[in-house]
C-alpha atoms as a PDB file:
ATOM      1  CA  UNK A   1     -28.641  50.612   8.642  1.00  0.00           C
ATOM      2  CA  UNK A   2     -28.602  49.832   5.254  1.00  0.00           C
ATOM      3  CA  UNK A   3     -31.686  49.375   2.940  1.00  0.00           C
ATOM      4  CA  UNK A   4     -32.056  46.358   0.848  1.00  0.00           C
ATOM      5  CA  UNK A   5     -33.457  46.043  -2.585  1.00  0.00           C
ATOM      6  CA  UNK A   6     -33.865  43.149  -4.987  1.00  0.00           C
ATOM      7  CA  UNK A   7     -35.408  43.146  -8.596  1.00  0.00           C
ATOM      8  CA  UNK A   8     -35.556  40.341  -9.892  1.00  0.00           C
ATOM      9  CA  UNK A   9     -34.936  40.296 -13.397  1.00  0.00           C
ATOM     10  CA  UNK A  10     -34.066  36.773 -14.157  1.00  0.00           C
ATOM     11  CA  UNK A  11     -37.224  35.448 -13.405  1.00  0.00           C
ATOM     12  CA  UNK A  12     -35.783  33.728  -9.578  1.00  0.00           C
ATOM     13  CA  UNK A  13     -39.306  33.534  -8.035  1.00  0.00           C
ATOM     14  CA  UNK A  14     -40.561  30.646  -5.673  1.00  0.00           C
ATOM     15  CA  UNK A  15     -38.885  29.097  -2.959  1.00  0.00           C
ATOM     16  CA  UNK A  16     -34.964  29.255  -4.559  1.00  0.00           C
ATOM     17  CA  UNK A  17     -35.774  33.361  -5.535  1.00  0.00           C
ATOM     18  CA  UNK A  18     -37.007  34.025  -1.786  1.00  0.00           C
ATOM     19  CA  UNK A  19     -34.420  32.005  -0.645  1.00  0.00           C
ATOM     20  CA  UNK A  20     -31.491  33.665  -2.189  1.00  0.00           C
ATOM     21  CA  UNK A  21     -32.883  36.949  -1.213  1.00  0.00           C
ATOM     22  CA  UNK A  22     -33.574  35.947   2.414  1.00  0.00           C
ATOM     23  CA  UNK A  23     -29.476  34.471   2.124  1.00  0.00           C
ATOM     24  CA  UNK A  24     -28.453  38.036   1.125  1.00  0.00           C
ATOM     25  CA  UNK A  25     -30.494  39.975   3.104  1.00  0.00           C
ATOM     26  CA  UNK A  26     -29.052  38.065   6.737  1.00  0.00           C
ATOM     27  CA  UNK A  27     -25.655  39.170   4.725  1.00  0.00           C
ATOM     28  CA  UNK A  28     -26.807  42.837   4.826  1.00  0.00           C
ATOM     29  CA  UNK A  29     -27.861  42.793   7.927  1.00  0.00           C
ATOM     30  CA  UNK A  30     -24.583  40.932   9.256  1.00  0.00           C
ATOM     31  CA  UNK A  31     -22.127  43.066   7.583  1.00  0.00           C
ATOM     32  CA  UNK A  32     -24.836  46.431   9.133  1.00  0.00           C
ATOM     33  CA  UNK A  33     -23.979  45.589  12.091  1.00  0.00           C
ATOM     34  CA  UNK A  34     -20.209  44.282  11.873  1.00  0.00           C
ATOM     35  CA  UNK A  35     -19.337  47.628  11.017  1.00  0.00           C
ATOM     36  CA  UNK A  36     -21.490  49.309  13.925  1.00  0.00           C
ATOM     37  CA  UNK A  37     -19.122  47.688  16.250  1.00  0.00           C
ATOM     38  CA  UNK A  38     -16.174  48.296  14.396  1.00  0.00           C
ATOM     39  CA  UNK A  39     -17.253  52.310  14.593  1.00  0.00           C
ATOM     40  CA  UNK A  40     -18.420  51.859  18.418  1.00  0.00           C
ATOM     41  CA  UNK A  41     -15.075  50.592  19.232  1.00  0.00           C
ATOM     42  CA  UNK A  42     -12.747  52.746  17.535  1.00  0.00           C
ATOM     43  CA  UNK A  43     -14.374  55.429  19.927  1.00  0.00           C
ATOM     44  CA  UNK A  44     -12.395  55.900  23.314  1.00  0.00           C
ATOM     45  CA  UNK A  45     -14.164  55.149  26.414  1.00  0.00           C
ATOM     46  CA  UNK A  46     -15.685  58.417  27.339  1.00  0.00           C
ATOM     47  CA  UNK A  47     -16.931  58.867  23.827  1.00  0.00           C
ATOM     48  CA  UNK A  48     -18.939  55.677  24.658  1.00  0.00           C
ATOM     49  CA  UNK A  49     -19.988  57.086  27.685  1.00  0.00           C
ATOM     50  CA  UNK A  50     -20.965  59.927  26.450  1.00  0.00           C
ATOM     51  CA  UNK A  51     -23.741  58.575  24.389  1.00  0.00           C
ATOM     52  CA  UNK A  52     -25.054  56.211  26.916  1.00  0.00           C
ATOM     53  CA  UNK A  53     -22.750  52.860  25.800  1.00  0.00           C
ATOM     54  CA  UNK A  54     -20.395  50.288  27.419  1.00  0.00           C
ATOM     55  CA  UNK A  55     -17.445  48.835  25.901  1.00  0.00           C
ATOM     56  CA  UNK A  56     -19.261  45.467  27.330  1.00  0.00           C
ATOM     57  CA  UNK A  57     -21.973  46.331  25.547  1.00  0.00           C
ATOM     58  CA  UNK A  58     -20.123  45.844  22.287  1.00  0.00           C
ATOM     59  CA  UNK A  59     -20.541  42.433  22.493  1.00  0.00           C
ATOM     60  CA  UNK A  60     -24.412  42.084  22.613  1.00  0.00           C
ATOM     61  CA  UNK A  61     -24.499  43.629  19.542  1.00  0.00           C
ATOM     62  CA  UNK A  62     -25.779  40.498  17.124  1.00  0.00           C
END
């Protein structure tokens, strides 16, 4: 999982700074976890097995 910064140096504070960062921090945290299931299912199914996963259980990744 990724960790997410922000510094503002603009000066966005208040309700449109927060809500930017809020906007790009769902992003982050979208993208984290697109690419978890991209790396889960690139694995065969005995890898998946292996570490205690289901190709079914791909999909309740959200």
């Amino acid at each position: 999982m990724a960790a997410f910064e922000y510094t503002s140096t603009t000066g966005f504070t208040g309700r449109i700074g927060h809500a930017i960062s809020a906007l790009v921090a769902r992003f982050v945290d979208w993208n984290d976890k697109r690419r978890t299931r991209t790396a889960l299912a690139s694995l065969s199914d005995r890898e998946l097995d292996d570490i205690g996963v289901s190709r079914s259980d791909l999909y309740a990744i959200r």
